[in-house]
PDB file of N, CA and C in Angstrom:
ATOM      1  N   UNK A   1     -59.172 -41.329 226.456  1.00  0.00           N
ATOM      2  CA  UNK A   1     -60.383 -41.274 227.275  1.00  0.00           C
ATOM      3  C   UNK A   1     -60.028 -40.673 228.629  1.00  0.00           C
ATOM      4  N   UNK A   2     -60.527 -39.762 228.589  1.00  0.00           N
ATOM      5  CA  UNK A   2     -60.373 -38.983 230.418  1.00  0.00           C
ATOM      6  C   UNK A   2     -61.272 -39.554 231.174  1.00  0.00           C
ATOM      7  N   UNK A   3     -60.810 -40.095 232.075  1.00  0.00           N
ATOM      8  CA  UNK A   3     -62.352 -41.147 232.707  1.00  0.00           C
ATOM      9  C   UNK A   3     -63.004 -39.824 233.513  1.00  0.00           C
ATOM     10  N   UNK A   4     -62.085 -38.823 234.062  1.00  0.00           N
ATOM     11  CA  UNK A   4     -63.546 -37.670 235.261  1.00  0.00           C
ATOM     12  C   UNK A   4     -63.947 -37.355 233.957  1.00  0.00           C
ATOM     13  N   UNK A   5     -63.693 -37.145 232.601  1.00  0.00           N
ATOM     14  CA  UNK A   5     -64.728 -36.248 231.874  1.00  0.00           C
ATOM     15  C   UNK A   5     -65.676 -37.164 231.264  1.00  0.00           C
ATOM     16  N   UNK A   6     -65.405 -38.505 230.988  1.00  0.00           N
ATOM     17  CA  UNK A   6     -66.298 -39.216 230.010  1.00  0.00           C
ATOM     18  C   UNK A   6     -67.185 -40.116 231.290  1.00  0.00           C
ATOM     19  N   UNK A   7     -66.937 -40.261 232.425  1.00  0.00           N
ATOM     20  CA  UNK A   7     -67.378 -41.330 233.089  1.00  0.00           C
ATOM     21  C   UNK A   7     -68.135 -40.453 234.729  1.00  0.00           C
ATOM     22  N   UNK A   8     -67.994 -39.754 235.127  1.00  0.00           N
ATOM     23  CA  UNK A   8     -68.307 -39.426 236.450  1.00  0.00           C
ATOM     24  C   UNK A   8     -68.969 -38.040 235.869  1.00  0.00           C
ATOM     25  N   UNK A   9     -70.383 -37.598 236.329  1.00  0.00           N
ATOM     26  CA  UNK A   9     -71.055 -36.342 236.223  1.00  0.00           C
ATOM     27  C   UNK A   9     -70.472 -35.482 236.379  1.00  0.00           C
ATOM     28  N   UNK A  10     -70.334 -33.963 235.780  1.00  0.00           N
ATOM     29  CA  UNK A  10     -69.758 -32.781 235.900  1.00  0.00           C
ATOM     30  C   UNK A  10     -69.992 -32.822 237.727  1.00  0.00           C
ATOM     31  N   UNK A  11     -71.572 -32.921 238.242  1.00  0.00           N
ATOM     32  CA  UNK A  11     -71.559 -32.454 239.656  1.00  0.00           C
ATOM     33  C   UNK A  11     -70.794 -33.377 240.552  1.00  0.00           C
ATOM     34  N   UNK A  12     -70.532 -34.293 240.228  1.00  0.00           N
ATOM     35  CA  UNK A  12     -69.342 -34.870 241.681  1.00  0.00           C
ATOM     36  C   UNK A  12     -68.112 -34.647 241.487  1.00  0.00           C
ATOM     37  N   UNK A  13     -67.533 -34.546 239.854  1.00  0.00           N
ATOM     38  CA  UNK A  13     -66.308 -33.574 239.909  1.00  0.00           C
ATOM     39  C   UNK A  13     -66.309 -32.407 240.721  1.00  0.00           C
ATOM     40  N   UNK A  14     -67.189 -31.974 240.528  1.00  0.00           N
ATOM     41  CA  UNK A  14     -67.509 -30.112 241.093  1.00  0.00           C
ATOM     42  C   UNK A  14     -66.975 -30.647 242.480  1.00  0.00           C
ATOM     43  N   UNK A  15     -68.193 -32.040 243.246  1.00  0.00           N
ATOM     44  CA  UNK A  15     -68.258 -32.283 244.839  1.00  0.00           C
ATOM     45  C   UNK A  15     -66.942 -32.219 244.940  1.00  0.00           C
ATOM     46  N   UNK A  16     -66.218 -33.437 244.230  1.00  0.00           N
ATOM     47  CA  UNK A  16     -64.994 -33.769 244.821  1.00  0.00           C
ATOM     48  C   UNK A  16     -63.767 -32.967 244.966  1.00  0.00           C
ATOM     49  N   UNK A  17     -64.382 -31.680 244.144  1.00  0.00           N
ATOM     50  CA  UNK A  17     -63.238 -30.226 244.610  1.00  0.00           C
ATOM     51  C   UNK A  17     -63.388 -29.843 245.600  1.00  0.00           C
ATOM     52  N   UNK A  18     -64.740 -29.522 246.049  1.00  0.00           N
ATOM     53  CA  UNK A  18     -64.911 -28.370 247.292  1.00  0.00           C
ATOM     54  C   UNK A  18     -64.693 -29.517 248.406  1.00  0.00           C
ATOM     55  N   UNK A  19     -64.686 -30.688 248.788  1.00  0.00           N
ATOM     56  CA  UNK A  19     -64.853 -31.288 249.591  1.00  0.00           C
ATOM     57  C   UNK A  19     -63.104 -31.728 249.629  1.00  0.00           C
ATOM     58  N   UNK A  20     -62.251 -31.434 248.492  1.00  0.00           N
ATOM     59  CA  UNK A  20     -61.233 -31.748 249.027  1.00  0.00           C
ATOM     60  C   UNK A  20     -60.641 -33.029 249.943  1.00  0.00           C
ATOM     61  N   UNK A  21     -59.575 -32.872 250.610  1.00  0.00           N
ATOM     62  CA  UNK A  21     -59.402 -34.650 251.711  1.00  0.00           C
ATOM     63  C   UNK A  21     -60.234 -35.208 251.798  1.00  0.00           C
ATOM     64  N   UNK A  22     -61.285 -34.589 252.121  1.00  0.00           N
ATOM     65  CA  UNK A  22     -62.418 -35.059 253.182  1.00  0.00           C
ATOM     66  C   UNK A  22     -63.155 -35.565 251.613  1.00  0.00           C
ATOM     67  N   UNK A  23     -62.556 -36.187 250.670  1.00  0.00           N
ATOM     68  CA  UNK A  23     -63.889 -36.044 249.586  1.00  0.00           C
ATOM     69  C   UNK A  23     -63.707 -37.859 249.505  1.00  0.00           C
ATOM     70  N   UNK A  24     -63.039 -38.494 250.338  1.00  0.00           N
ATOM     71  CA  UNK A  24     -62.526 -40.057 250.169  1.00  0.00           C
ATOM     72  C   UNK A  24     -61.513 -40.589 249.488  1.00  0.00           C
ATOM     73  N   UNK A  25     -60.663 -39.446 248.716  1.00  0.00           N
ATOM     74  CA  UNK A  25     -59.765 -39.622 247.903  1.00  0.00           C
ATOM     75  C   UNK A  25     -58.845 -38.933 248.350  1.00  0.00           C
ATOM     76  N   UNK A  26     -57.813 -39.770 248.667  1.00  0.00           N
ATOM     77  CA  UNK A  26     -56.349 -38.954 248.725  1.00  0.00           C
ATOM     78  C   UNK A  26     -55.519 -38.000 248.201  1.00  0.00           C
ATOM     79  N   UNK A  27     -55.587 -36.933 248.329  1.00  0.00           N
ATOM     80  CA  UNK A  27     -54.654 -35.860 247.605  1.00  0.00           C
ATOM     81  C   UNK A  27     -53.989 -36.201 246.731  1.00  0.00           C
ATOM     82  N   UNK A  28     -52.647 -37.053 247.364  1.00  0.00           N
ATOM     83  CA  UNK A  28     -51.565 -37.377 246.280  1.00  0.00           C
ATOM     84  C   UNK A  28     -50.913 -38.821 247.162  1.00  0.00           C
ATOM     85  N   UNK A  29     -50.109 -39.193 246.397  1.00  0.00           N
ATOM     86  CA  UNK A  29     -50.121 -40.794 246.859  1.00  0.00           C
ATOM     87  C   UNK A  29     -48.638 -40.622 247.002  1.00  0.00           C
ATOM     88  N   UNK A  30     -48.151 -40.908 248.209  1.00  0.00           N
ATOM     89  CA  UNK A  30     -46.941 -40.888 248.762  1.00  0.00           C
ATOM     90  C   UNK A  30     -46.402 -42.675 248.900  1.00  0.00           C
ATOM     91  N   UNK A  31     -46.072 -42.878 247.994  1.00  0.00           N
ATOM     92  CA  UNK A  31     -45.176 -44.452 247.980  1.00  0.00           C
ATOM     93  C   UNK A  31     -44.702 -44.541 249.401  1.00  0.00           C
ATOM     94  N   UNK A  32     -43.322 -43.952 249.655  1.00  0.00           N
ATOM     95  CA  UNK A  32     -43.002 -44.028 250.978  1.00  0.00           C
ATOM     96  C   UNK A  32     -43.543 -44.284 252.010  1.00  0.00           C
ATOM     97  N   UNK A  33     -45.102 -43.304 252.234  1.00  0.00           N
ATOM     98  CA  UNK A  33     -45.840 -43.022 253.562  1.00  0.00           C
ATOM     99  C   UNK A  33     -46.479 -44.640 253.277  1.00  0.00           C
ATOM    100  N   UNK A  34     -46.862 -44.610 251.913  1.00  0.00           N
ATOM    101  CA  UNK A  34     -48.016 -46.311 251.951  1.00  0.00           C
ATOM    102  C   UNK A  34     -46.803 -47.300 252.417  1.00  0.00           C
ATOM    103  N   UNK A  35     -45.536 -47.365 252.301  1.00  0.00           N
ATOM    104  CA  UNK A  35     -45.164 -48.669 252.565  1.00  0.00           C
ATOM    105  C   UNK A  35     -44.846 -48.938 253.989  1.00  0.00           C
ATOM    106  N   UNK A  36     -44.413 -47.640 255.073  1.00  0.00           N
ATOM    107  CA  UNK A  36     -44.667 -47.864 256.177  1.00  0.00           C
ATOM    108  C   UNK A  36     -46.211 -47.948 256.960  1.00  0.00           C
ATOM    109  N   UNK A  37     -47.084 -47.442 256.560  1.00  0.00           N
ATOM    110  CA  UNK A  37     -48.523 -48.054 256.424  1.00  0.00           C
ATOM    111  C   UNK A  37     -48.883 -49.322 256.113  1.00  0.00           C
ATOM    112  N   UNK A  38     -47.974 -49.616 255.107  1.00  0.00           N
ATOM    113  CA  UNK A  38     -48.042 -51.260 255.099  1.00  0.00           C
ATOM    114  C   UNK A  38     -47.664 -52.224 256.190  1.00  0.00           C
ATOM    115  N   UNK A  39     -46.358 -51.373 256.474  1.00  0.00           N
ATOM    116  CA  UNK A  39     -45.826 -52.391 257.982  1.00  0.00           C
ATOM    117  C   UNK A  39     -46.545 -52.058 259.309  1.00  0.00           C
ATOM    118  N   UNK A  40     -47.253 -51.322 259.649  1.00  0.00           N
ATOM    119  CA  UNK A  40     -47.611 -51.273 260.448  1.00  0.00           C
ATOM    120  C   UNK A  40     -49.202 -51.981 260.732  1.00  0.00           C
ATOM    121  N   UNK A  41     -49.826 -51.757 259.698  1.00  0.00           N
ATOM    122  CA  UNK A  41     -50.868 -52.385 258.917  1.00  0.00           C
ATOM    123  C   UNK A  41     -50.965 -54.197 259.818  1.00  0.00           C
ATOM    124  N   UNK A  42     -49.518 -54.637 258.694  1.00  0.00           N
ATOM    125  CA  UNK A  42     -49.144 -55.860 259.046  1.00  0.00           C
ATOM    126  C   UNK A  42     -49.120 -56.626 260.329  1.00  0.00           C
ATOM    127  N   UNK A  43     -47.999 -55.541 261.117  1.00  0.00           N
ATOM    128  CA  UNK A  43     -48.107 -55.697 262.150  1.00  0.00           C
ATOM    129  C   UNK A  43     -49.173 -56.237 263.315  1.00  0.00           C
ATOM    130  N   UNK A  44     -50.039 -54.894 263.187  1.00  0.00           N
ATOM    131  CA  UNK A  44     -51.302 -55.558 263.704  1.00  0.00           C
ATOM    132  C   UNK A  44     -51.674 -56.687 263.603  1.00  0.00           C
ATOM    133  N   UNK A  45     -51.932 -57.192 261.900  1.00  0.00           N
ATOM    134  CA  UNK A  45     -52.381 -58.189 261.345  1.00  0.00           C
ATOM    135  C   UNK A  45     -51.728 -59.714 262.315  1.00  0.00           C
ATOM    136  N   UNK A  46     -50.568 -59.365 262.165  1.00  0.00           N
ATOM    137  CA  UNK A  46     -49.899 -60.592 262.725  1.00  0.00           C
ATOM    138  C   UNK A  46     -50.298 -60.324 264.322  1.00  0.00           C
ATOM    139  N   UNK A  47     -50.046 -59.410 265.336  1.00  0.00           N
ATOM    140  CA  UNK A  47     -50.536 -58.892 266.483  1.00  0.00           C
ATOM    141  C   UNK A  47     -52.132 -60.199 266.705  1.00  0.00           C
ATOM    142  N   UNK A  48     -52.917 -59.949 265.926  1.00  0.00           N
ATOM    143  CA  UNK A  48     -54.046 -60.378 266.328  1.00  0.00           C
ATOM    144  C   UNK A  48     -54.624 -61.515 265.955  1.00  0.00           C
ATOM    145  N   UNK A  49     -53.207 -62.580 265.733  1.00  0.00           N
ATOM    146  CA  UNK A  49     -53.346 -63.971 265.426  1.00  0.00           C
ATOM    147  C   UNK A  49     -53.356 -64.555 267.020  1.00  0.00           C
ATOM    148  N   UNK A  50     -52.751 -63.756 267.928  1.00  0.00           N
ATOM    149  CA  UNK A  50     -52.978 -64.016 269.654  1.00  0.00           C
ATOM    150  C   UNK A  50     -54.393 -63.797 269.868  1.00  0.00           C
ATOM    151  N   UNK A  51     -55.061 -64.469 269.935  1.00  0.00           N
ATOM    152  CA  UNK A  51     -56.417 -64.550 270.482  1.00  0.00           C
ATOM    153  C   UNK A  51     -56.713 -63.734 272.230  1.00  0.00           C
ATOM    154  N   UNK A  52     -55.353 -64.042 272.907  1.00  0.00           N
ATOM    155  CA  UNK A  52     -56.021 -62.872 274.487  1.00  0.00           C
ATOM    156  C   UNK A  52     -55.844 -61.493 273.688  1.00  0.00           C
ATOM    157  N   UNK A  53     -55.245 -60.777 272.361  1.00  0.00           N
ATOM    158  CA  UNK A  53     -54.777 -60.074 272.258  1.00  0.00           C
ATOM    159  C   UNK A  53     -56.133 -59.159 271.778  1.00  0.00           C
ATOM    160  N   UNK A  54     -56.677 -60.306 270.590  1.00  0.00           N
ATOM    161  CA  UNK A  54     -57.494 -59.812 270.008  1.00  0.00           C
ATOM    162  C   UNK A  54     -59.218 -59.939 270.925  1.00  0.00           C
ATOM    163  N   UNK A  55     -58.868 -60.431 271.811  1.00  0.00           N
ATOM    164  CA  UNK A  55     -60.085 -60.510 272.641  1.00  0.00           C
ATOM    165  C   UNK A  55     -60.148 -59.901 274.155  1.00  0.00           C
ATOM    166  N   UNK A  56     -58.946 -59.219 274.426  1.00  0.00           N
ATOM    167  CA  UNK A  56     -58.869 -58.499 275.508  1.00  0.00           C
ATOM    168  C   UNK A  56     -58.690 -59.341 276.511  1.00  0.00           C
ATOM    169  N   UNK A  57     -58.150 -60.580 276.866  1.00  0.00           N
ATOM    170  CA  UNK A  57     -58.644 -61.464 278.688  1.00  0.00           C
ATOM    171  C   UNK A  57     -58.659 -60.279 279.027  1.00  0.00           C
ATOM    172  N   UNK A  58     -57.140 -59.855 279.225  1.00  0.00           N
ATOM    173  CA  UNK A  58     -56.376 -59.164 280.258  1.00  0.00           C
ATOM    174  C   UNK A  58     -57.477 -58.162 281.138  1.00  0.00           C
ATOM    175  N   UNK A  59     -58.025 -58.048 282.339  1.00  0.00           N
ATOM    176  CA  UNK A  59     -58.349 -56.956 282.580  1.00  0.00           C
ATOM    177  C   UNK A  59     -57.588 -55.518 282.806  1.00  0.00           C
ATOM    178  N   UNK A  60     -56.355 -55.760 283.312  1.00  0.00           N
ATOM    179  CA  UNK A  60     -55.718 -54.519 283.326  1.00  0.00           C
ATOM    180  C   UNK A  60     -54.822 -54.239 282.235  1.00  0.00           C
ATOM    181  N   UNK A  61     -54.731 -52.826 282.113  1.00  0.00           N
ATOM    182  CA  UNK A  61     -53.939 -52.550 281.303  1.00  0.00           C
ATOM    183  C   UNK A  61     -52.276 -52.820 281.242  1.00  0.00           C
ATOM    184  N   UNK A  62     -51.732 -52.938 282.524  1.00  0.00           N
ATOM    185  CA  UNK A  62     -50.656 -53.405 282.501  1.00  0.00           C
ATOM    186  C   UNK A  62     -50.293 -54.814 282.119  1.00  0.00           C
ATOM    187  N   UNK A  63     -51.416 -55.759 282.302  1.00  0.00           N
ATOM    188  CA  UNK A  63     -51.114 -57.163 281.854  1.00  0.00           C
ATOM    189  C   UNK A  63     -51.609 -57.163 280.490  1.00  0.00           C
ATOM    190  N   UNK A  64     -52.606 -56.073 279.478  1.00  0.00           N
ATOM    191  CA  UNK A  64     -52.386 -56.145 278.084  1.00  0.00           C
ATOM    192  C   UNK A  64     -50.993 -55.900 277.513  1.00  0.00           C
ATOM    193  N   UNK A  65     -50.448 -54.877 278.518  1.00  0.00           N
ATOM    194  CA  UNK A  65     -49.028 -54.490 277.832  1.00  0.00           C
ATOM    195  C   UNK A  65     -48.325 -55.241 277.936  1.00  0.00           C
ATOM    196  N   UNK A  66     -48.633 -56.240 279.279  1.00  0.00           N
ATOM    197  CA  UNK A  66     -47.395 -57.068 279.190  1.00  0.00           C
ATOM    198  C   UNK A  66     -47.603 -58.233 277.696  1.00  0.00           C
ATOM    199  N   UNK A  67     -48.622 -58.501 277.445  1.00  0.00           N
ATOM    200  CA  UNK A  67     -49.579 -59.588 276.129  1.00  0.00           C
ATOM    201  C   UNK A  67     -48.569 -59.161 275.278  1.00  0.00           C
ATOM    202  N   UNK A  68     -48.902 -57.736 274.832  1.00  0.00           N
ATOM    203  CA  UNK A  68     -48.541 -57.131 273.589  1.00  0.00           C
ATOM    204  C   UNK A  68     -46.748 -57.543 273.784  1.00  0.00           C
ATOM    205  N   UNK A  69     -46.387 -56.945 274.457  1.00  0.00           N
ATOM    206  CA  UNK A  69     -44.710 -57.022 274.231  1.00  0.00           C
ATOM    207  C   UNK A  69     -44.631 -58.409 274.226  1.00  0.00           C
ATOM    208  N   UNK A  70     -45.006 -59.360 274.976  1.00  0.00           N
ATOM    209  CA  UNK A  70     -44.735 -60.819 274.870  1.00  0.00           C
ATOM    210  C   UNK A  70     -44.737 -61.246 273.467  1.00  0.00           C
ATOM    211  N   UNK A  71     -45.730 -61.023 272.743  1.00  0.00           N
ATOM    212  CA  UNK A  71     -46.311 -61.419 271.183  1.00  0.00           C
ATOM    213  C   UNK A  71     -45.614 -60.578 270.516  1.00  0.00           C
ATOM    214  N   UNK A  72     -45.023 -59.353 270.848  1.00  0.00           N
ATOM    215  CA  UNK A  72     -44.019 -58.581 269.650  1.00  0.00           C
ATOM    216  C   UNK A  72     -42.500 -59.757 269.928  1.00  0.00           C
ATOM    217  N   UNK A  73     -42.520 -60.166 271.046  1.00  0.00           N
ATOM    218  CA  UNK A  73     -40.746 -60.604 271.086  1.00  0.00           C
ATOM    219  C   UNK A  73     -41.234 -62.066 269.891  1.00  0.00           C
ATOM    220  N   UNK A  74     -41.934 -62.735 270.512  1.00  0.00           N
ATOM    221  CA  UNK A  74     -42.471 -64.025 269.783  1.00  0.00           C
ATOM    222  C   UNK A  74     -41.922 -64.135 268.452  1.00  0.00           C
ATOM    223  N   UNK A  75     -43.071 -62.418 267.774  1.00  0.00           N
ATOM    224  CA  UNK A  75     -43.278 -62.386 266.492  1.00  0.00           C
ATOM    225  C   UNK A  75     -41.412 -62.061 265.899  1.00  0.00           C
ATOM    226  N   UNK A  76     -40.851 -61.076 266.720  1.00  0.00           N
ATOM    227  CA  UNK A  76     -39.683 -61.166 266.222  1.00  0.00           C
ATOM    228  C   UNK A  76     -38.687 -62.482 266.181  1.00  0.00           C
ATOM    229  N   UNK A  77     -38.582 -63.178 267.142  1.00  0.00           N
ATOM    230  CA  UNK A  77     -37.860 -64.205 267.127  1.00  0.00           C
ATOM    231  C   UNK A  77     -38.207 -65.268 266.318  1.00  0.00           C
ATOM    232  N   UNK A  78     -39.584 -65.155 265.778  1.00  0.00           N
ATOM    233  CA  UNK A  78     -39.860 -66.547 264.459  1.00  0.00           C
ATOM    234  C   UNK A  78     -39.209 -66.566 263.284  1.00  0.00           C
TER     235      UNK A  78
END
């Protein structure tokens, strides 16, 4: 069973040529690139278990940066 031939209309095959990247589907799937995408991904994830982090107090930008590096040493040292 070819699922683009038995399952999706000839015309969005057609779309999903000319539209290329931009068609929501990834070219080709790079293992490598997804697993550092994963860590960084993560990162965040864990990043925004700090509530000033994820809610901005800080008004200046230098005291977000200081947030952020504080919560990266944290996260490393657990």
């Amino acid at each position: 069973m070819n699922v683009d031939r038995d399952v999706v209309p000839r015309g969005q095959i057609a779309r999903r040529t000319v539209k290329g990247s931009a068609g929501g589907r990834l070219p080709a799937f790079d293992p490598e690139l997804y697993k550092l995408r994963n860590v960084v991904e993560r990162c965040f994830n864990r990043l925004k278990q700090f509530r000033g982090l994820a809610t901005r107090f800080a008004k200046r930008a230098v005291y977000h940066r200081a947030e952020i590096i504080l919560a990266c040493i944290i996260l490393h040292l657990r």
